[in-house]
C-alpha atoms as a PDB file:
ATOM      1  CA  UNK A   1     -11.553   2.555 -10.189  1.00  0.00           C
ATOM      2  CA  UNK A   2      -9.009  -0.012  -9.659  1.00  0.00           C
ATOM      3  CA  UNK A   3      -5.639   0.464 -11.615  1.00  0.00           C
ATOM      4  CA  UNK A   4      -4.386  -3.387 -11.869  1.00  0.00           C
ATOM      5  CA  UNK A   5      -0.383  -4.038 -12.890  1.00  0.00           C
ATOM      6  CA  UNK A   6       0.147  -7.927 -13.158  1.00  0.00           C
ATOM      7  CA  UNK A   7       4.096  -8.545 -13.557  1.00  0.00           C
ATOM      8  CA  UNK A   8       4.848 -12.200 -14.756  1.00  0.00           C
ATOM      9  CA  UNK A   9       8.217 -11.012 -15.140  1.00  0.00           C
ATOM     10  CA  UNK A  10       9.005 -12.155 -11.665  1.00  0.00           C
ATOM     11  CA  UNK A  11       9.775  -9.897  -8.460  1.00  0.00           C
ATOM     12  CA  UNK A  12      12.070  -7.434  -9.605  1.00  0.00           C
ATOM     13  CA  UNK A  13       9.365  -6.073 -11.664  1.00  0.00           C
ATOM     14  CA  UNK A  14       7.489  -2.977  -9.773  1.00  0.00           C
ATOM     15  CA  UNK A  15       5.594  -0.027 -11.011  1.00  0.00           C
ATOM     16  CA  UNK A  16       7.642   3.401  -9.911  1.00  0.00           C
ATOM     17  CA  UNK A  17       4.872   5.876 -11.458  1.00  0.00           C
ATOM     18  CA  UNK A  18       3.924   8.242  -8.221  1.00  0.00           C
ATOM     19  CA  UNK A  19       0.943  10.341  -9.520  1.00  0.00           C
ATOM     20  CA  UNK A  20      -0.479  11.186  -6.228  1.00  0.00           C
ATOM     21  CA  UNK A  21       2.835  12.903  -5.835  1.00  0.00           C
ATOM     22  CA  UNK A  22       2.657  15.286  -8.504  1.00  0.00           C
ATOM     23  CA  UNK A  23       0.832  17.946 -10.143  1.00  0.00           C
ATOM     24  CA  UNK A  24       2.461  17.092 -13.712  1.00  0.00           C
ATOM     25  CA  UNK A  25       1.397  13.730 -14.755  1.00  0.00           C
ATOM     26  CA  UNK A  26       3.524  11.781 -17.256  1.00  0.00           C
ATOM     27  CA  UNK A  27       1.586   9.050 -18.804  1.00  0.00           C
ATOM     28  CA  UNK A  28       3.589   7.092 -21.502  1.00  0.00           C
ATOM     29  CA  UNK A  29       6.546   9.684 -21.619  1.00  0.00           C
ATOM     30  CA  UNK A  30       3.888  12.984 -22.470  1.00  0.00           C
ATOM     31  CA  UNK A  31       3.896  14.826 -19.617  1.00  0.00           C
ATOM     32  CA  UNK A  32       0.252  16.277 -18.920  1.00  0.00           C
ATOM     33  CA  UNK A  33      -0.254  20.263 -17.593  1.00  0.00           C
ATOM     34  CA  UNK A  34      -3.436  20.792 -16.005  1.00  0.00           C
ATOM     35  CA  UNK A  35      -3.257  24.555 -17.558  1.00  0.00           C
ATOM     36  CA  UNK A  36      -2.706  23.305 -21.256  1.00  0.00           C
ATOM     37  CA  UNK A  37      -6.297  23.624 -23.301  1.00  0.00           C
ATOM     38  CA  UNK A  38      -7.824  20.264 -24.325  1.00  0.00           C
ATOM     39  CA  UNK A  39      -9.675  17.410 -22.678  1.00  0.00           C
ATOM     40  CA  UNK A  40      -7.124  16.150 -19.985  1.00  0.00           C
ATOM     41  CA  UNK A  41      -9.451  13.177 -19.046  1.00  0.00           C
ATOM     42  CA  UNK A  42      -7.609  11.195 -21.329  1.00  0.00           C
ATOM     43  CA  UNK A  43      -4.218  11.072 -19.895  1.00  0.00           C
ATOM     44  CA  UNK A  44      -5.447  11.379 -15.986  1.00  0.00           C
ATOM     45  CA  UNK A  45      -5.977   7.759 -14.535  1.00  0.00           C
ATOM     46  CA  UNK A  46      -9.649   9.091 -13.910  1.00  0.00           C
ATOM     47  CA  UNK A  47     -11.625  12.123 -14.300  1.00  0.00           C
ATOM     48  CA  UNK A  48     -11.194  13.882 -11.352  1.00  0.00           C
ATOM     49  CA  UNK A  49      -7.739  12.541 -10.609  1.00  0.00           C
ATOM     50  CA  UNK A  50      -6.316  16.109  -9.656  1.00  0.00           C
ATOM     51  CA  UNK A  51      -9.285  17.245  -7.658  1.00  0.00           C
ATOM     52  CA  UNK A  52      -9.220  14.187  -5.354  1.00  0.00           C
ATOM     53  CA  UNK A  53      -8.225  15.002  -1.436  1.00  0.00           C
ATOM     54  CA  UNK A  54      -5.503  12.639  -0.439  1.00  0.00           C
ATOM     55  CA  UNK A  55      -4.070  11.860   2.760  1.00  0.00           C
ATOM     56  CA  UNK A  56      -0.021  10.388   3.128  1.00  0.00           C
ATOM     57  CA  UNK A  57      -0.112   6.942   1.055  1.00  0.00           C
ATOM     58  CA  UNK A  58      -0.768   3.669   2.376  1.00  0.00           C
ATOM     59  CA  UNK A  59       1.298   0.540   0.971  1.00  0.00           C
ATOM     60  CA  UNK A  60      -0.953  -2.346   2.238  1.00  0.00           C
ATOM     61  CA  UNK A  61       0.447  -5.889   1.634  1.00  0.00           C
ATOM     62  CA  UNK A  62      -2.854  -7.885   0.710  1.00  0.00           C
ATOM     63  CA  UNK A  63      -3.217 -11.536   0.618  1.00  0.00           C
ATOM     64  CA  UNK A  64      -4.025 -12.961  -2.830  1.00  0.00           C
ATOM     65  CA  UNK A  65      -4.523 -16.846  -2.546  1.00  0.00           C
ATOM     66  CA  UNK A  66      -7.642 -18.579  -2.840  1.00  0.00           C
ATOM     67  CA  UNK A  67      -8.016 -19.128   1.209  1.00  0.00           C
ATOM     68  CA  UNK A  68      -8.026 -15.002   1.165  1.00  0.00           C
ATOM     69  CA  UNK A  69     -10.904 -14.418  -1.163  1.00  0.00           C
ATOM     70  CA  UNK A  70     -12.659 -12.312  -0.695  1.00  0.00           C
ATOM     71  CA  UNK A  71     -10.297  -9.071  -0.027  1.00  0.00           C
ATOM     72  CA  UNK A  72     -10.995  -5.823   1.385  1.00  0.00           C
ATOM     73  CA  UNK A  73      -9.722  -2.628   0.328  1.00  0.00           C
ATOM     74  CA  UNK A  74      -8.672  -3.119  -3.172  1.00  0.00           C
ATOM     75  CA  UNK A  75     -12.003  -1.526  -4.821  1.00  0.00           C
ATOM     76  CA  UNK A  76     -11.231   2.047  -3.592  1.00  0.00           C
ATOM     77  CA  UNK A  77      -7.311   1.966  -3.556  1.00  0.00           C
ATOM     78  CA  UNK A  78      -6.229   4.529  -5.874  1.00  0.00           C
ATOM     79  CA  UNK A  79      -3.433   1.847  -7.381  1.00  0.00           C
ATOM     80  CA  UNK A  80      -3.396  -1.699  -7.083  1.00  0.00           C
ATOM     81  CA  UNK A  81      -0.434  -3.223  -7.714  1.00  0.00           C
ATOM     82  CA  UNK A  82       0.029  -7.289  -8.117  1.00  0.00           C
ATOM     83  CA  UNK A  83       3.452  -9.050  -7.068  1.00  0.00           C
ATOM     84  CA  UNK A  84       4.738 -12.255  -7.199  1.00  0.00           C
ATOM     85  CA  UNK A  85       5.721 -14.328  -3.952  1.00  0.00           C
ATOM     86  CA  UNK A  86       7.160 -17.875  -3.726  1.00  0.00           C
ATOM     87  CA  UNK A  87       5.212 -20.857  -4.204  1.00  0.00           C
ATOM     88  CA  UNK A  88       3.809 -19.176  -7.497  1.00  0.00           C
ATOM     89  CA  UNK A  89       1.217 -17.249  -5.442  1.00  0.00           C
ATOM     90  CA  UNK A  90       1.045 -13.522  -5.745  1.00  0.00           C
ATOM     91  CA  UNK A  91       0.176 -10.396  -3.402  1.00  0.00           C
ATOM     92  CA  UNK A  92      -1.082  -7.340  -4.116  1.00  0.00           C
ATOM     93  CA  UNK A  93       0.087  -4.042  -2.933  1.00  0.00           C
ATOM     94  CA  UNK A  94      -2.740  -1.566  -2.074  1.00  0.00           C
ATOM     95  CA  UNK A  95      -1.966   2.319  -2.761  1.00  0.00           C
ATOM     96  CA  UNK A  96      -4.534   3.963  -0.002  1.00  0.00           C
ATOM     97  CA  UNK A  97      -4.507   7.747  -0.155  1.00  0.00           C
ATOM     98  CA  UNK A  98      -7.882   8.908  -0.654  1.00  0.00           C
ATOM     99  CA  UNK A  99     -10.802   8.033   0.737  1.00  0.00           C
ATOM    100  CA  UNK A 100     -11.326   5.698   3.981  1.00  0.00           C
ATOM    101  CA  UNK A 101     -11.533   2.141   3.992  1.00  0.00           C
ATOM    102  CA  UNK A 102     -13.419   0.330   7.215  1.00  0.00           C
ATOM    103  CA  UNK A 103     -11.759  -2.892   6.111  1.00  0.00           C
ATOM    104  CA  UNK A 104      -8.680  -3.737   4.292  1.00  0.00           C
ATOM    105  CA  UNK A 105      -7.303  -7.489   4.080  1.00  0.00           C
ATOM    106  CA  UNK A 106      -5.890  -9.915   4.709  1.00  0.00           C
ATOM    107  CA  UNK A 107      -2.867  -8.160   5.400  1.00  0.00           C
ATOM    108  CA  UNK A 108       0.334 -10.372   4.598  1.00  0.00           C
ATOM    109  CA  UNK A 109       3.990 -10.334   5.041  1.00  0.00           C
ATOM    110  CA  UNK A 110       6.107  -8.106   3.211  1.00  0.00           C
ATOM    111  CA  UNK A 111       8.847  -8.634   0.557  1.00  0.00           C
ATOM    112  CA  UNK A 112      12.207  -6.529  -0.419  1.00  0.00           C
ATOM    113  CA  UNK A 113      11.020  -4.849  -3.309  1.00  0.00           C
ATOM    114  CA  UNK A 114       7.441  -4.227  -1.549  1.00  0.00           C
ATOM    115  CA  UNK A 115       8.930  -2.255   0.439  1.00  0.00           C
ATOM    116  CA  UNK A 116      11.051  -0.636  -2.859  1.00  0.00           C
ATOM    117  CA  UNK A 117       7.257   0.248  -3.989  1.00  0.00           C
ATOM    118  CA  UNK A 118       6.523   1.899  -0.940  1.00  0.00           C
ATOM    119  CA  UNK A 119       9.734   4.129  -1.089  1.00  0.00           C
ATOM    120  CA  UNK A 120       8.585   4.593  -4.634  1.00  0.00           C
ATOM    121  CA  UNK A 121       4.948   5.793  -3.105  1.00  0.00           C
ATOM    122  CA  UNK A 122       6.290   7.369   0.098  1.00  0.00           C
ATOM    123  CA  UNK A 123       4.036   5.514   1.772  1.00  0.00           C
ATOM    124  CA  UNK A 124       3.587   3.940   5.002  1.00  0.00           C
ATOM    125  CA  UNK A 125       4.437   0.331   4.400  1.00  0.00           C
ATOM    126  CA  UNK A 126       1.451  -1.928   6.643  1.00  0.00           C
ATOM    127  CA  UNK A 127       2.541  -5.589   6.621  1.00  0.00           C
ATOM    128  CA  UNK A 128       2.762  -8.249   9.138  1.00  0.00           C
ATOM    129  CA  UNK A 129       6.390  -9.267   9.604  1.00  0.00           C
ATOM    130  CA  UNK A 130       8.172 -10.256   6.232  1.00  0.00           C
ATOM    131  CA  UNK A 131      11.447 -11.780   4.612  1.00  0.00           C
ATOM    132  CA  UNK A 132      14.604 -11.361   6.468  1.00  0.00           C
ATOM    133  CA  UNK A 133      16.017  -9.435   3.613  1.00  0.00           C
ATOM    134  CA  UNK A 134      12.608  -7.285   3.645  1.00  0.00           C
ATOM    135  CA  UNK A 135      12.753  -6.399   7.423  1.00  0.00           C
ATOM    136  CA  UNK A 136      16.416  -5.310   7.114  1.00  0.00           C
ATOM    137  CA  UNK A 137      15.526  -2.955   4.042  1.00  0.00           C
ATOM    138  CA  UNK A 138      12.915  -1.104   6.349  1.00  0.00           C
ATOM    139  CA  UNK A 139      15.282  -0.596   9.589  1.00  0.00           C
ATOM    140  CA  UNK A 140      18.463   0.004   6.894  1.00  0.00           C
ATOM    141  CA  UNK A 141      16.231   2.553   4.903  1.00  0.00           C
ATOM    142  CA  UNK A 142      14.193   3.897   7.632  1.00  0.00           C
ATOM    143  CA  UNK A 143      10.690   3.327   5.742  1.00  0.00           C
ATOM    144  CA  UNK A 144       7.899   4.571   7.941  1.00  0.00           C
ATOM    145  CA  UNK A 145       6.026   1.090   8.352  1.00  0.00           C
ATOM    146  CA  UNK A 146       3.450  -0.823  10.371  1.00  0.00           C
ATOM    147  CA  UNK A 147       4.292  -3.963  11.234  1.00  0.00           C
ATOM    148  CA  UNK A 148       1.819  -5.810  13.010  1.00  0.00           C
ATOM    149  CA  UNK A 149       4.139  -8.517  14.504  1.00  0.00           C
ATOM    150  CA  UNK A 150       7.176  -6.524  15.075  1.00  0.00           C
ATOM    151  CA  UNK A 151       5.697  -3.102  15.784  1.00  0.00           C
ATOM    152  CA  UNK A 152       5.039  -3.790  19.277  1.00  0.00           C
ATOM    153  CA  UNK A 153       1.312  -3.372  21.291  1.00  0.00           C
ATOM    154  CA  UNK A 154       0.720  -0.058  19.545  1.00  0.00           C
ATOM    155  CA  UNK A 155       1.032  -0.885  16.129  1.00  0.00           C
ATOM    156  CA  UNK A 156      -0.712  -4.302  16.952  1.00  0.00           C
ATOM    157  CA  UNK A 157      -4.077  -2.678  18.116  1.00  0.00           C
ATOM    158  CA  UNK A 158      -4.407  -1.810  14.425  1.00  0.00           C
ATOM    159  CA  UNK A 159      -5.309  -4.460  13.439  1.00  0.00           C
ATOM    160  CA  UNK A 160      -7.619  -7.570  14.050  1.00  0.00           C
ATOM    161  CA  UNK A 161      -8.323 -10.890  12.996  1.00  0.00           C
ATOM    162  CA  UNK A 162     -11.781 -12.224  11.644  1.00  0.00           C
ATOM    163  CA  UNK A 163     -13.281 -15.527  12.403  1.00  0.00           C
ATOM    164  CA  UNK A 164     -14.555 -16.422   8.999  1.00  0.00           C
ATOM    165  CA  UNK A 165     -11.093 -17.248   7.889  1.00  0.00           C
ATOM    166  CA  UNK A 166      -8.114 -18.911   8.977  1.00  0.00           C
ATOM    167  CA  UNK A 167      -4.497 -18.025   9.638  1.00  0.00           C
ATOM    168  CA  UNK A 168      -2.747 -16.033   8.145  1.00  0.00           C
ATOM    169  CA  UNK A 169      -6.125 -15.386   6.066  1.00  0.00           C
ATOM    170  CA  UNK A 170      -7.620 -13.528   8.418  1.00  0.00           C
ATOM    171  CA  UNK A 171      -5.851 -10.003   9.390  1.00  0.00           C
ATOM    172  CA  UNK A 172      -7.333  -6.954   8.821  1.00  0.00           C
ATOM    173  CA  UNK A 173      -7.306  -2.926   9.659  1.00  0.00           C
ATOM    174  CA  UNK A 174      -8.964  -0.213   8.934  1.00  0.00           C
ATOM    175  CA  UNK A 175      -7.363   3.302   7.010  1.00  0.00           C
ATOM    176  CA  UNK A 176      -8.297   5.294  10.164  1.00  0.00           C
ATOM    177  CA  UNK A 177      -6.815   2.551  12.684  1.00  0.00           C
ATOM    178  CA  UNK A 178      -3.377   2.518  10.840  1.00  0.00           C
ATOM    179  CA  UNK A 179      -3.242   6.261  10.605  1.00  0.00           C
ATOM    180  CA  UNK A 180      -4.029   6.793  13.951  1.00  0.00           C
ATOM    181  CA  UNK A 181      -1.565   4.324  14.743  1.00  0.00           C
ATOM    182  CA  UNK A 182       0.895   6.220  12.470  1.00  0.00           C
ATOM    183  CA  UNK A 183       0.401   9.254  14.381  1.00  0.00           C
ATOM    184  CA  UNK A 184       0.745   7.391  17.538  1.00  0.00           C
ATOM    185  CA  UNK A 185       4.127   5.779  17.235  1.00  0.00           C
ATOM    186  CA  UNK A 186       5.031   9.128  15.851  1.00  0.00           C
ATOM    187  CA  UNK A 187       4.611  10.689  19.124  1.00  0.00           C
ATOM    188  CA  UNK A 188       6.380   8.054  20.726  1.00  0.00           C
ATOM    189  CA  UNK A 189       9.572   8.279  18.926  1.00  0.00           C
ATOM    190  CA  UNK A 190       9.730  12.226  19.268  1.00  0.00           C
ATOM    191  CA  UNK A 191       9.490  11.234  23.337  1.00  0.00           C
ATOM    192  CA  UNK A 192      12.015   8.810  23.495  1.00  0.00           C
ATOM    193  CA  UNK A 193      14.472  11.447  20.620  1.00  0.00           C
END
């Protein structure tokens, strides 16, 4: 199930709600316990919310304008979040934490408070490049990200580009490729510490 958010309040607006995170879910202010009797069903996202293996979250910056349709990656996300961008054109931010994805796309650029939802998630922020003001709120608040055009040759061989679209339509990665590429650049940066 896809959970969509559509903010038309412009781009401070961002969902904060980490239930991934948490045993104790809080949906509209009642805060659920899986040990109280009753049907918890209702106040879960989705039956078998709790029992769900997840892996550390993935923020993936998907594409959302016409030239980008169709996507990848959004239909098994556990949370799919939709922001605006300039030019009246929106993204959406793909919560991956569960089960793997062969194709995710078209990965886009990402903005400041993007990477304010991925804090929010603690997840790995996967974008290619961004706003100035984005890029300095990753290095300022050391948020573990991929960064396709700035990450250098390791990060890049995440991801690929398809022929069926154009650029910057046409950049995509699989869950597996970005994690292994999260554990890679981890390695790196405990050689060179």
């Amino acid at each position: 199930l896809i959970l969509m958010i559509s903010f038309g309040i412009g781009a401070a607006g961002f969902c904060t709600a980490r239930p991934y995170l948490q045993d104790n879910i809080s949906i509209n202010g009642t805060p659920t316990d899986p040990s109280e009797p009753g049907d918890q069903t209702e106040r879960l996202p989705y039956p078998g919310w709790n029992e769900r293996e997840r892996q550390r979250a993935l923020a993936v910056v998907i594409d959302n304008s016409p030239n980008a349709r169709p996507q990848s990656g959004l239909e098994l996300a556990e949370v799919v979040i939709e922001v605006p961008v300039e030019g009246g054109q929106t993204r959406f931010v793909a919560i991956i934490s569960g089960e793997d994805q062969e194709h995710i796309g078209p990965i886009r650029s990402a903005r400041s408070y993007i990477v304010d939802l991925a804090r929010e998630y603690q997840a790995i922020l996967v974008h290619a490049g961004g706003a100035l003001d984005a890029l300095a709120s990753i290095k300022d608040q050391k948020i573990n990200n991929l960064d396709e055009i700035n990450g250098g040759s390791n990060v890049a061989a995440a991801f690929w580009r398809v022929t069926e679209k154009a650029k910057p339509h046409n950049l995509y990665s699989s869950s597996d490729s970005l994690r292994r590429s999260t554990l890679s650049s981890m390695t790196i940066l405990r050689r060179r510490g």
